[in-house]
Protein backbone atom coordinates (compact mmCIF):
# COMPACT_ATOMS: atom_id res chain seq x y z
CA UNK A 1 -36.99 93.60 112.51
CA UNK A 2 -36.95 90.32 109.90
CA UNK A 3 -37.80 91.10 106.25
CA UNK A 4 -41.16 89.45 105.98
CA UNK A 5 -42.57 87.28 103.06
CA UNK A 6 -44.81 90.48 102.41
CA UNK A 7 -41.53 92.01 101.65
CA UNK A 8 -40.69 89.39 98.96
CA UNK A 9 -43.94 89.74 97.34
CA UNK A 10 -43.42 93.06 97.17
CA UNK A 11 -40.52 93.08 95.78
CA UNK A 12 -41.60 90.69 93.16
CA UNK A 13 -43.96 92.87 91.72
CA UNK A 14 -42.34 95.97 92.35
CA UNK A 15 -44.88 97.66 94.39
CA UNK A 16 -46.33 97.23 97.66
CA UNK A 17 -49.00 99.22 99.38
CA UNK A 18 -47.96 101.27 102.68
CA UNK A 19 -48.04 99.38 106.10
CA UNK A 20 -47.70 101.23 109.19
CA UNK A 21 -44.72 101.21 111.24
CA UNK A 22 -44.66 100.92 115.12
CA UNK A 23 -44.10 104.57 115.91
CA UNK A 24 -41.11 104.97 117.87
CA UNK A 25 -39.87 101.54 117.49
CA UNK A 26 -35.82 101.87 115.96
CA UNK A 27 -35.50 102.18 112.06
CA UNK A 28 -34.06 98.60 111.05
CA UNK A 29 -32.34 100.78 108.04
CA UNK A 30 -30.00 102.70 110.01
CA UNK A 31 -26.93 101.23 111.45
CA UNK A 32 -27.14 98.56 113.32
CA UNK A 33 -31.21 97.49 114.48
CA UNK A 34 -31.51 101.78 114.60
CA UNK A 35 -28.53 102.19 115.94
CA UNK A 36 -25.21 103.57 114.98
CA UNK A 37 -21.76 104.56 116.32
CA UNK A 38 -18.94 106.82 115.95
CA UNK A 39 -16.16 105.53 118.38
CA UNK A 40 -13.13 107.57 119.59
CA UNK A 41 -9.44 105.82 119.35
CA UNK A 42 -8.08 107.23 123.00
CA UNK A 43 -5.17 109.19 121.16
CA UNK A 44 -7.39 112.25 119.36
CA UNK A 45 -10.16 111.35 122.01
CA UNK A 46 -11.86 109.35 124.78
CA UNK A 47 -15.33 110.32 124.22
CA UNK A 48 -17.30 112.13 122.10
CA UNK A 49 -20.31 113.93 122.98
CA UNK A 50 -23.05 115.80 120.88
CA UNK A 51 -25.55 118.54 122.07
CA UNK A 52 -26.38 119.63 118.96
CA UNK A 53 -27.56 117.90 115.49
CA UNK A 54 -28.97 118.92 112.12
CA UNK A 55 -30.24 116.62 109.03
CA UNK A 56 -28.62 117.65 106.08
CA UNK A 57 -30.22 117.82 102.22
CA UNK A 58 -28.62 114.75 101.25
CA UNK A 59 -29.95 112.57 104.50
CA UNK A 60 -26.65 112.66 106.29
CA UNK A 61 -26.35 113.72 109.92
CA UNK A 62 -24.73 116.34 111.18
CA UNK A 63 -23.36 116.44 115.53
CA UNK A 64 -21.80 119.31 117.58
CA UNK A 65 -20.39 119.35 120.42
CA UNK A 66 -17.10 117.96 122.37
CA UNK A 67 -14.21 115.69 122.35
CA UNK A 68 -12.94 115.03 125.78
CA UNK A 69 -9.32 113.52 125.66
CA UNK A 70 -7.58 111.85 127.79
CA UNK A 71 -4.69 113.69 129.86
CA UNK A 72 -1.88 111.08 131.60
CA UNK A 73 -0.76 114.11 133.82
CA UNK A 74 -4.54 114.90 134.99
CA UNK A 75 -6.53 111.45 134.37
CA UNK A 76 -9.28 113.12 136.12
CA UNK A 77 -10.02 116.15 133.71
CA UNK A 78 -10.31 115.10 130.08
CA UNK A 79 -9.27 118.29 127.85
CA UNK A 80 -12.70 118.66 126.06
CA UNK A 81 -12.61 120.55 122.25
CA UNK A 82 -15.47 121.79 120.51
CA UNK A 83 -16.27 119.11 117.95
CA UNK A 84 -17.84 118.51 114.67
CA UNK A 85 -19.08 114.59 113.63
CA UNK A 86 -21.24 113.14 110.22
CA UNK A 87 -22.65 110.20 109.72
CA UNK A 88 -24.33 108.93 106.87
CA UNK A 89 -27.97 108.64 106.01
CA UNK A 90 -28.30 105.10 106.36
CA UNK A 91 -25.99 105.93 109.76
CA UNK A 92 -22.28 105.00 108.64
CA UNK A 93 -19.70 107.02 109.50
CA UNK A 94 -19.15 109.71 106.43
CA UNK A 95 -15.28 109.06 106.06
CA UNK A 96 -14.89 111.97 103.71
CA UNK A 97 -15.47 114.32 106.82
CA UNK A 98 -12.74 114.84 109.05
CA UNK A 99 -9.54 116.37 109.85
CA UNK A 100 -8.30 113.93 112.58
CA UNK A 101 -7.45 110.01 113.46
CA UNK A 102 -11.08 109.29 113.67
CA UNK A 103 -12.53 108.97 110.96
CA UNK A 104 -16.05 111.35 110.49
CA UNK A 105 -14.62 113.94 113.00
CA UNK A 106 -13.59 117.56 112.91
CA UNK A 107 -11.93 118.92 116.13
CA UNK A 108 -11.31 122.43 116.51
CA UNK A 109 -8.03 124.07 117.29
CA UNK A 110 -7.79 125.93 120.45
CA UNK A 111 -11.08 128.57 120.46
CA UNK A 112 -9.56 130.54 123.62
CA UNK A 113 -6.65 130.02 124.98
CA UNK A 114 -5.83 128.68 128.31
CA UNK A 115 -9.62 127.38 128.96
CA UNK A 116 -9.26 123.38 129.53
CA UNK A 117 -13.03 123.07 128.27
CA UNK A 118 -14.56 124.32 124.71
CA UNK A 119 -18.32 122.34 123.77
CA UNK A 120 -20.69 123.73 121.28
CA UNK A 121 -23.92 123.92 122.76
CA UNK A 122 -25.97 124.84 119.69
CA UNK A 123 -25.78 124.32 115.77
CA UNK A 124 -27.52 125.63 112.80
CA UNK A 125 -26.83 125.14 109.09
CA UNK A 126 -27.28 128.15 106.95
CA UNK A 127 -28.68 127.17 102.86
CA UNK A 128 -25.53 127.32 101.75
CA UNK A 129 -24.19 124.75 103.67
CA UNK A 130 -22.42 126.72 105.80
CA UNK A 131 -22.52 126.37 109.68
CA UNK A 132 -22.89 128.36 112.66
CA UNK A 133 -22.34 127.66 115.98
CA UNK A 134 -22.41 128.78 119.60
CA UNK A 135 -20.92 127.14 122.72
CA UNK A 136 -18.59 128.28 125.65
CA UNK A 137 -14.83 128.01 126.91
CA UNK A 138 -14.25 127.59 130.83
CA UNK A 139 -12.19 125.99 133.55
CA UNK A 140 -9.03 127.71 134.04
CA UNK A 141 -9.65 130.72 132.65
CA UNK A 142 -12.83 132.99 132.83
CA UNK A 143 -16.11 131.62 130.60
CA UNK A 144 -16.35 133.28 127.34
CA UNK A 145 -18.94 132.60 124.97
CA UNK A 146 -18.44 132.09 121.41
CA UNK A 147 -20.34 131.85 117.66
CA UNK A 148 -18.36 130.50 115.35
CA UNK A 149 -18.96 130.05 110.92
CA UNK A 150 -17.39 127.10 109.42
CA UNK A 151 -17.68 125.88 105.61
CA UNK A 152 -19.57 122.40 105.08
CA UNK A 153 -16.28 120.37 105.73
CA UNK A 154 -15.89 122.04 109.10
CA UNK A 155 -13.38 124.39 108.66
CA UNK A 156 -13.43 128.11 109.49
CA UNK A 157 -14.92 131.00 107.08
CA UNK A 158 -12.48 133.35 107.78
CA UNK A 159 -14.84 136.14 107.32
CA UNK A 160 -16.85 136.37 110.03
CA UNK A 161 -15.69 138.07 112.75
CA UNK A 162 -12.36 137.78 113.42
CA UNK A 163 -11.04 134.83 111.44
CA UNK A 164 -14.31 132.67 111.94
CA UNK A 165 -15.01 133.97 115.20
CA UNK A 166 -16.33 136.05 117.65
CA UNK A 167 -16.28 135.85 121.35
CA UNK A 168 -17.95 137.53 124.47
CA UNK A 169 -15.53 137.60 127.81
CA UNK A 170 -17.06 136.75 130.80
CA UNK A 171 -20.71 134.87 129.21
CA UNK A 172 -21.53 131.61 128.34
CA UNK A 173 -23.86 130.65 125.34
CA UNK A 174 -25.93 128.45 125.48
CA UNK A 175 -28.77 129.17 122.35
CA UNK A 176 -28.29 130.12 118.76
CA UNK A 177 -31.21 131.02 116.18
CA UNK A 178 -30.85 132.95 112.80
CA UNK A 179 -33.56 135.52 111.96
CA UNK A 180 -35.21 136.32 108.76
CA UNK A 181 -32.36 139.09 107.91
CA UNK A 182 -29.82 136.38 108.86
CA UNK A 183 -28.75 138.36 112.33
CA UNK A 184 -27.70 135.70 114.67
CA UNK A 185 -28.95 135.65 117.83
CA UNK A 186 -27.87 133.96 121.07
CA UNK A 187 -28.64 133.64 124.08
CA UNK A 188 -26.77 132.96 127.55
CA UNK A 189 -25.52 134.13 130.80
CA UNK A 190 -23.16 137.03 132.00
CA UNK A 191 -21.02 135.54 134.90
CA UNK A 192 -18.77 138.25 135.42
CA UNK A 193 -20.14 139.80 138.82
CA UNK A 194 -19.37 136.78 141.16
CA UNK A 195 -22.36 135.55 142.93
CA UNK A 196 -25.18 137.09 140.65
CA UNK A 197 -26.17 135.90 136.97
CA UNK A 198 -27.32 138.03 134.64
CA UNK A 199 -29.32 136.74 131.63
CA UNK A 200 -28.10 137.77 128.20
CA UNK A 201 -29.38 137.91 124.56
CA UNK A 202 -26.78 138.93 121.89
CA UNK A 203 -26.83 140.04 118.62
CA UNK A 204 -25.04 139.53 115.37
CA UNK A 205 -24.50 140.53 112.52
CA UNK A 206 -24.38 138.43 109.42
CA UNK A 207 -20.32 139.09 109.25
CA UNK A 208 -20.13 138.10 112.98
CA UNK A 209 -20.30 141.91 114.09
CA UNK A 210 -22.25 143.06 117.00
CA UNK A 211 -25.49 144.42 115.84
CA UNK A 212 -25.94 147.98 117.15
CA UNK A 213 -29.42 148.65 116.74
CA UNK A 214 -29.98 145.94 119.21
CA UNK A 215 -29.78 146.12 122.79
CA UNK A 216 -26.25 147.93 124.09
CA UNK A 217 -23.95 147.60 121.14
CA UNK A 218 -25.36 144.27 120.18
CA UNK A 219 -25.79 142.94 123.69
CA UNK A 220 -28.96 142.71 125.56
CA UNK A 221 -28.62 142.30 129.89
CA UNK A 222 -32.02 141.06 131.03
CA UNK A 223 -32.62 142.48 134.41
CA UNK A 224 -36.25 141.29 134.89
CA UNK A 225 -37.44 143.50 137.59
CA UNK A 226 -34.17 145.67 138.91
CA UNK A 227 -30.84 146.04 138.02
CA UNK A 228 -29.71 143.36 140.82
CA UNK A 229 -31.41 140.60 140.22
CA UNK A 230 -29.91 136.79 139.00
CA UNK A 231 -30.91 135.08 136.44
CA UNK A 232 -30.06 132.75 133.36
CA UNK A 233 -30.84 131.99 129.95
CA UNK A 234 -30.92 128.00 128.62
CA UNK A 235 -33.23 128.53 124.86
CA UNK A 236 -34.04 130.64 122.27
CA UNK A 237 -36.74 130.72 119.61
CA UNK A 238 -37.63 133.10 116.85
CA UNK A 239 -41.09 134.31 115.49
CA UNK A 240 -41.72 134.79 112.26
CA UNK A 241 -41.75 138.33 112.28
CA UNK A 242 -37.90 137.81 114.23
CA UNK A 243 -39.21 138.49 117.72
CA UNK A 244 -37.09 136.75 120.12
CA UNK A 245 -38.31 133.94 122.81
CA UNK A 246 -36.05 133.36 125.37
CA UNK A 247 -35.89 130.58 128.71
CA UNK A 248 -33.93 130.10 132.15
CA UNK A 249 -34.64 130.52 135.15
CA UNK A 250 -35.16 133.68 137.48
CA UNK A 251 -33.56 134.11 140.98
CA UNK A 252 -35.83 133.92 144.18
CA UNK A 253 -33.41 134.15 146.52
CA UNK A 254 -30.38 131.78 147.23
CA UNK A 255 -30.25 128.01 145.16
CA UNK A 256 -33.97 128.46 144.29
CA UNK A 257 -35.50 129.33 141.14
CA UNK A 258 -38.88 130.63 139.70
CA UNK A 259 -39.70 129.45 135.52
CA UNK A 260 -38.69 132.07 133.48
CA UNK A 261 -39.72 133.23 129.79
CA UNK A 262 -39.18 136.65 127.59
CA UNK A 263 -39.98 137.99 124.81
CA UNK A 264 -38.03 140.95 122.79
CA UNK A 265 -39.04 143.07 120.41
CA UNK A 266 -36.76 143.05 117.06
CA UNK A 267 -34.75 145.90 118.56
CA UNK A 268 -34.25 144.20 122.27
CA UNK A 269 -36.40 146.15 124.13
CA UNK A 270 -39.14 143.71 126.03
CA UNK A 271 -42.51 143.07 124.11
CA UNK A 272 -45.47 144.63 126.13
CA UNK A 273 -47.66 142.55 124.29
CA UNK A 274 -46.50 139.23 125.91
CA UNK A 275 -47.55 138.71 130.20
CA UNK A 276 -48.46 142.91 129.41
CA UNK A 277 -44.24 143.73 130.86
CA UNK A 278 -42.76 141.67 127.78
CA UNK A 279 -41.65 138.56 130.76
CA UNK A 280 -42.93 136.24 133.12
CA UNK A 281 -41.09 134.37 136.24
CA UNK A 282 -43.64 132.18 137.33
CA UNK A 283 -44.04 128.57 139.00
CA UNK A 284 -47.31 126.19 139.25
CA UNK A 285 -48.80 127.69 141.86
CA UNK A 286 -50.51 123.90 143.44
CA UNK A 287 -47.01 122.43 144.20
CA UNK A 288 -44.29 123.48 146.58
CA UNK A 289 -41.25 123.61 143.87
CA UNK A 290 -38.47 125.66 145.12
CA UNK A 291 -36.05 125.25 142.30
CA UNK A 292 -37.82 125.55 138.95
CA UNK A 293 -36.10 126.53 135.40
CA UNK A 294 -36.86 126.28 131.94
CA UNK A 295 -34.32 124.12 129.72
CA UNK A 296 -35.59 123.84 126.77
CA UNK A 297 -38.61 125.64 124.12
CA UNK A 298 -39.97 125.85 121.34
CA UNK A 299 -42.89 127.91 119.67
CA UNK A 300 -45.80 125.78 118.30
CA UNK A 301 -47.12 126.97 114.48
CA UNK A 302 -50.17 129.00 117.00
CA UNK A 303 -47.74 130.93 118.64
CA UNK A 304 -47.83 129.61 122.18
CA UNK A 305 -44.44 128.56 124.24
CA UNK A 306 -43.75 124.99 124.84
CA UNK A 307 -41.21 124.31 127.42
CA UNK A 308 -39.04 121.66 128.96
CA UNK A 309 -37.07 121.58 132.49
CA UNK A 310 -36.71 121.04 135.75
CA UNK A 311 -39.31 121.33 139.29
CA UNK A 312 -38.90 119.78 142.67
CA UNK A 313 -41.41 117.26 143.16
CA UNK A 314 -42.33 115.98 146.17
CA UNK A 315 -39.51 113.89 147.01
CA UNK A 316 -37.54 117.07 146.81
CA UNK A 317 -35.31 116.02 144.01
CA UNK A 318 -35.34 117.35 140.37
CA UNK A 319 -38.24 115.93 138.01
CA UNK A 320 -38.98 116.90 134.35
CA UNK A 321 -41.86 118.93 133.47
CA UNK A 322 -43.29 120.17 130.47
CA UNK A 323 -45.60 123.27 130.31
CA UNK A 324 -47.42 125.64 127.52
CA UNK A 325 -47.91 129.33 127.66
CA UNK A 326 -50.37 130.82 125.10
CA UNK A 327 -48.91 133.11 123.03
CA UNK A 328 -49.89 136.45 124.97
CA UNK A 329 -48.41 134.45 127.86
CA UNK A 330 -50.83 133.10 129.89
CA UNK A 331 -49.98 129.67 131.34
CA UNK A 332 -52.23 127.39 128.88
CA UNK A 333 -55.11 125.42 131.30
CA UNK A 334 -56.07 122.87 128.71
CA UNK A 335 -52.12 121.59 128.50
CA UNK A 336 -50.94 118.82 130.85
CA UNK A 337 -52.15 116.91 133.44
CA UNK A 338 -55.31 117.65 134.99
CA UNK A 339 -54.31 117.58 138.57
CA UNK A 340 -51.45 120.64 137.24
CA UNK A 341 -53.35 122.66 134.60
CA UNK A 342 -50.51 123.45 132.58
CA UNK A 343 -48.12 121.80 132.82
CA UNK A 344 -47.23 117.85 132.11
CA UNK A 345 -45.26 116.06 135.05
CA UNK A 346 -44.42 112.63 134.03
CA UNK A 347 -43.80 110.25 136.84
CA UNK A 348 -41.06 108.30 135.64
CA UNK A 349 -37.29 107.95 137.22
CA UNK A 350 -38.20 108.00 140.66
CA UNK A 351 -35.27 107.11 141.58
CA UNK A 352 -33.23 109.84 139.61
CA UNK A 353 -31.75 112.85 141.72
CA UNK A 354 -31.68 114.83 138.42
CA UNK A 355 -33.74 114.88 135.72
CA UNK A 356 -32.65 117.23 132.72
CA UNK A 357 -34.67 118.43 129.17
CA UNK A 358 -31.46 118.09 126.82
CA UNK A 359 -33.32 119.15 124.02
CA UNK A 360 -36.79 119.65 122.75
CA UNK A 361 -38.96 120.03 119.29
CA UNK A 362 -42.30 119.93 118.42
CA UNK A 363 -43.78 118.02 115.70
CA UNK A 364 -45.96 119.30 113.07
CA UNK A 365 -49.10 117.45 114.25
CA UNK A 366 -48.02 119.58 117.68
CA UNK A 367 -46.70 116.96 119.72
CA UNK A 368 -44.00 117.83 121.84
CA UNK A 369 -40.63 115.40 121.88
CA UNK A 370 -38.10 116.17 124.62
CA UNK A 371 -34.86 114.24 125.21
CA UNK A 372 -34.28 113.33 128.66
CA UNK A 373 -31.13 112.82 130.46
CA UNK A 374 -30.83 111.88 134.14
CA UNK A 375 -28.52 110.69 137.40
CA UNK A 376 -30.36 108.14 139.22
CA UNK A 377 -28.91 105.90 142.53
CA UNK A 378 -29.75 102.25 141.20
CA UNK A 379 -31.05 102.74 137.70
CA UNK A 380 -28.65 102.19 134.68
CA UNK A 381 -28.42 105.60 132.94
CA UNK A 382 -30.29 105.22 129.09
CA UNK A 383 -31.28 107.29 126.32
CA UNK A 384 -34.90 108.68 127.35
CA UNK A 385 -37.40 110.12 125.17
CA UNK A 386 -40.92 111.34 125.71
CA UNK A 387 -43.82 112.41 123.45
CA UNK A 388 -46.75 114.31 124.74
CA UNK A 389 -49.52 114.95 122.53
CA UNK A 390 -50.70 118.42 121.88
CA UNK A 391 -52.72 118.16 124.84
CA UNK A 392 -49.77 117.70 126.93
CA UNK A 393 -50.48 114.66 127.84
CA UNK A 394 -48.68 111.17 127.40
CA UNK A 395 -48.90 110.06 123.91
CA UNK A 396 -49.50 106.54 124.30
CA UNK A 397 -49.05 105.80 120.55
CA UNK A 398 -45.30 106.63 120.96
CA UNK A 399 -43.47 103.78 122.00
CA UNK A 400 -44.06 102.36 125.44
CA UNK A 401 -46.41 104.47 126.18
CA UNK A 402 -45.19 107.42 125.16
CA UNK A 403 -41.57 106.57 126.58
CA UNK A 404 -38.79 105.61 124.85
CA UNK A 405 -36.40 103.71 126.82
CA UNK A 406 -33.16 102.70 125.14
CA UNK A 407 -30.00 100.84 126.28
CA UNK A 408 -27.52 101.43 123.94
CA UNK A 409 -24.21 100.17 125.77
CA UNK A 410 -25.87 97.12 126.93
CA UNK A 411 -22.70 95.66 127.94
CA UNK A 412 -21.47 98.55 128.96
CA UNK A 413 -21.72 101.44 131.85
CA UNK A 414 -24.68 103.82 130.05
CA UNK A 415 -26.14 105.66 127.69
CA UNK A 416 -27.24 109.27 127.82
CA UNK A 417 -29.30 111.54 125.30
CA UNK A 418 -27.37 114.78 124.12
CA UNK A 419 -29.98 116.25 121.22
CA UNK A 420 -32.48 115.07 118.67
CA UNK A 421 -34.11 116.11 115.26
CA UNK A 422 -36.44 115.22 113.21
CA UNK A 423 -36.03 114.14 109.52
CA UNK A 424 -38.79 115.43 106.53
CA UNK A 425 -39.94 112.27 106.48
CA UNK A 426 -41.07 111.92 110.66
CA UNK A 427 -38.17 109.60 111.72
CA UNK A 428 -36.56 110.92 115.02
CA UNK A 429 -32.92 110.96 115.80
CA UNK A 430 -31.74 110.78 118.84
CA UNK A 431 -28.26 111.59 119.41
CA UNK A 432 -25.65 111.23 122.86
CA UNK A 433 -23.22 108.82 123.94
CA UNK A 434 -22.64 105.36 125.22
CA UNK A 435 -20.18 104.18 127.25
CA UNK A 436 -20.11 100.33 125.62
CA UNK A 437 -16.41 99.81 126.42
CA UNK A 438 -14.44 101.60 129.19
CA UNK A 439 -12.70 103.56 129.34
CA UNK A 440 -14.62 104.59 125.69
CA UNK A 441 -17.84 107.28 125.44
CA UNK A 442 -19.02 106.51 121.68
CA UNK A 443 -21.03 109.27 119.93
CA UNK A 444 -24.20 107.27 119.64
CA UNK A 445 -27.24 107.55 117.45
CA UNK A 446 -30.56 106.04 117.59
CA UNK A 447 -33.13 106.27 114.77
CA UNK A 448 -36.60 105.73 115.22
CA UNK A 449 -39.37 105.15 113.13
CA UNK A 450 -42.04 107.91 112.87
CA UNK A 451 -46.01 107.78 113.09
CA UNK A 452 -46.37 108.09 109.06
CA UNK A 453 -47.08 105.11 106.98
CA UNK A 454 -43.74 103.42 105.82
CA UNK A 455 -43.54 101.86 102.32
CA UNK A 456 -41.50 98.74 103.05
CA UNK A 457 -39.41 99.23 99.82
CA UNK A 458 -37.98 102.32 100.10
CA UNK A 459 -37.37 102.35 103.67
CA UNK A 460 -35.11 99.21 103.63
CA UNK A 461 -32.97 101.37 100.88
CA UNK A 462 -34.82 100.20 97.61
CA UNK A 463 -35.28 103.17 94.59
């Protein structure tokens, strides 16, 4: 976007009345037209990929997740890190964070020994500046989940848990909130009994302990409706009053999957006040969907459950939805398309074998905003973003349509969305990576303009 001679007016007189910005267009004052990089140098790392991100007080940016580097003796599995990355507000690379060759990134040593891959899957930054996080080690070794605390420059408090750590054998974490007593809690998946699932919600302490008034010893197995059944857990969400939302997906019976949504009690046990059992598993009942799961949520300021995942449409391959539960859990009939009374069930990618909800938030005017990544057969892979409004429906005042399509390695292979936020003042970030240069995966970042009137000045960087 061109300064305009509205600008230079403007400027002369050192005031100019708001004008409103094309809502969801990218933010000319970050980076590059919107868009900004952090690129690996192929010794520390060949990609760099985010699933997590958090706006910090000062306006800079704040990414976790991995570093996959390259190995000559196994070119086909990249040793992948956990990872921490900053940028700066107006989407530079903060070179006063980092502890390796690239400048603006934190990798961390070895979390669990002999696992080849160690991501952090979810981020949260406590008021003093410190930072938790939750991800998993696997491959090679047997998946253990862990929740890490690391000061502001990314580097580990050494007391929580056991020097800045503490790890569950045999789980993988996907979820991370912070309650109003500052317990942590996570959710995941037990995979220890080969061939059956079990979903998990743990419990921490703020020193990293296990919290024993919760669940067994700090650790809550889900069992649904018996002791045998499979499940998973993608999301968690907190009420006010530290209840505890959780998402995945509930076992029907070999591959396929029913939606699946709980809610605890402070103390673990289920909430009888939510689907009258404290859980639902539950699909829309007017389309054959074998395989359905819930990816992403998030609770609305009412109370009800937005979610974000995965159905089988009628092609039989896997297509986003989005769908709202009241907050007693009834599926929400005045949310989402007509034809599917609660839910939303964009038809886009119809090409795409997969479709996934990589992360999710709602607005404060209610709209939901869920990042999209996808495999598709002839479509170059892009970053993908779609606003509903609180009806569920498209919003068509949000970019194309309510679609934001992005290339951001246009010379390149593709681009894929890891996470988003949203700043105070409305803009979206949307965070993931682009492969612009092979063998390369940059950490990429797109900034978009939100629905709020923009004063010219101060968003080109004028005080």
């Amino acid at each position: 976007m061109h300064r305009s001679l509205f600008l230079a007016a403007c400027l002369a007189v050192s005031f100019c009345l708001p004008a409103r910005a094309a809502d969801g267009a990218p933010d000319p004052s970050f980076g590059d037209g919107g868009r900004a990089f952090v690129t690996p140098d192929d010794v520390e790392a060949r990609t760099l990929y985010p699933y997590a991100s958090a706006v910090l007080p000062d306006g800079k940016l704040l990414f976790g997740g991995f570093r996959g580097q390259f190995n000559p003796k196994l070119p086909w599995e990249l040793k992948l890190r956990a990872m921490l990355a900053r940028m700066n507000a107006d989407g530079s690379v903060d070179t006063s964070f980092g502890n390796t060759s690239i400048p603006g990134v934190v990798v961390l040593p070895d979390l669990v020994p002999n696992t080849r891959i160690q991501s952090i899957q979810s981020m949260y930054r406590l008021e003093d500046g410190s930072i938790l996080a939750a991800g998993t080690a696997v491959a090679e070794a047997p998946a253990t989940g862990f929740v890490l605390k690391l000061h502001a420059d990314g580097s580990f408090d050494t007391g929580f848990g056991t020097q800045g750590k503490t790890v569950l054998p045999y789980t993988e974490f996907d979820a991370l909130a912070v309650d109003s007593q500052g317990r942590i809690v996570v959710a995941g998946t037990n995979v220890e009994d080969f061939g059956r699932t079990i979903a998990t919600v743990v419990r921490l302490l703020p020193d990293g302990s296990f919290d024993a008034g919760f669940g067994d010893a700090g650790v809550r197995a889900i069992d649904w409706d018996d002791a045998t059944h499979a499940g998973s857990l993608d999301d968690v969400a907190l009420t006010a009053d530290d209840r505890i939302v959780v998402g995945g997906r509930y076992s029907t019976g070999g591959p396929n999957s029913d939606f699946a949504i709980a809610r605890l009690a402070a103390d673990g046990r289920f909430d009888t006040s939510f689907a009258e059992r404290g859980w639902r598993s539950f699909n829309d009942t007017g389309a054959a969907s074998p395989r359905n799961g819930v990816e992403r949520l998030a609770l609305a300021a009412d109370g009800s459950i937005v979610f974000a995942g995965q159905y089988t449409n009628a092609a039989g391959r896997a297509a986003l939805v989005l769908g709202r539960l009241a907050a007693d859990g009834a599926t929400d009939a005045g949310f989402g398309d007509t034809a599917s009374p609660g839910y939303l069930k964009p038809a886009i990618l119809s090409d795409a074998f997969g479709v996934d909800a990589t992360d999710l938030l709602i607005q404060p005017d209610g709209k939901p905003v869920v990042a999209v990544t996808y495999f598709a057969e002839q479509t170059k892979k892009q970053f993908f973003v779609l606003r509903a409004g609180a009806d569920g429906r498209l919003d068509t005042g949000f970019a194309d349509g309510g679609l934001l399509i992005a290339d951001l390695a246009p010379d390149g292979a593709g681009s894929e969305t890891g996470c988003l936020v949203q700043q105070p003042d409305g803009r979206l970030v949307v965070a993931g990576r682009a492969e612009r240069s092979d063998p390369l995966g940059d950490l990429a970042v797109l900034r978009l303009l939100g629905d709020a009137p923009t004063d010219r000045v101060f968003a080109d960087g004028f005080d």
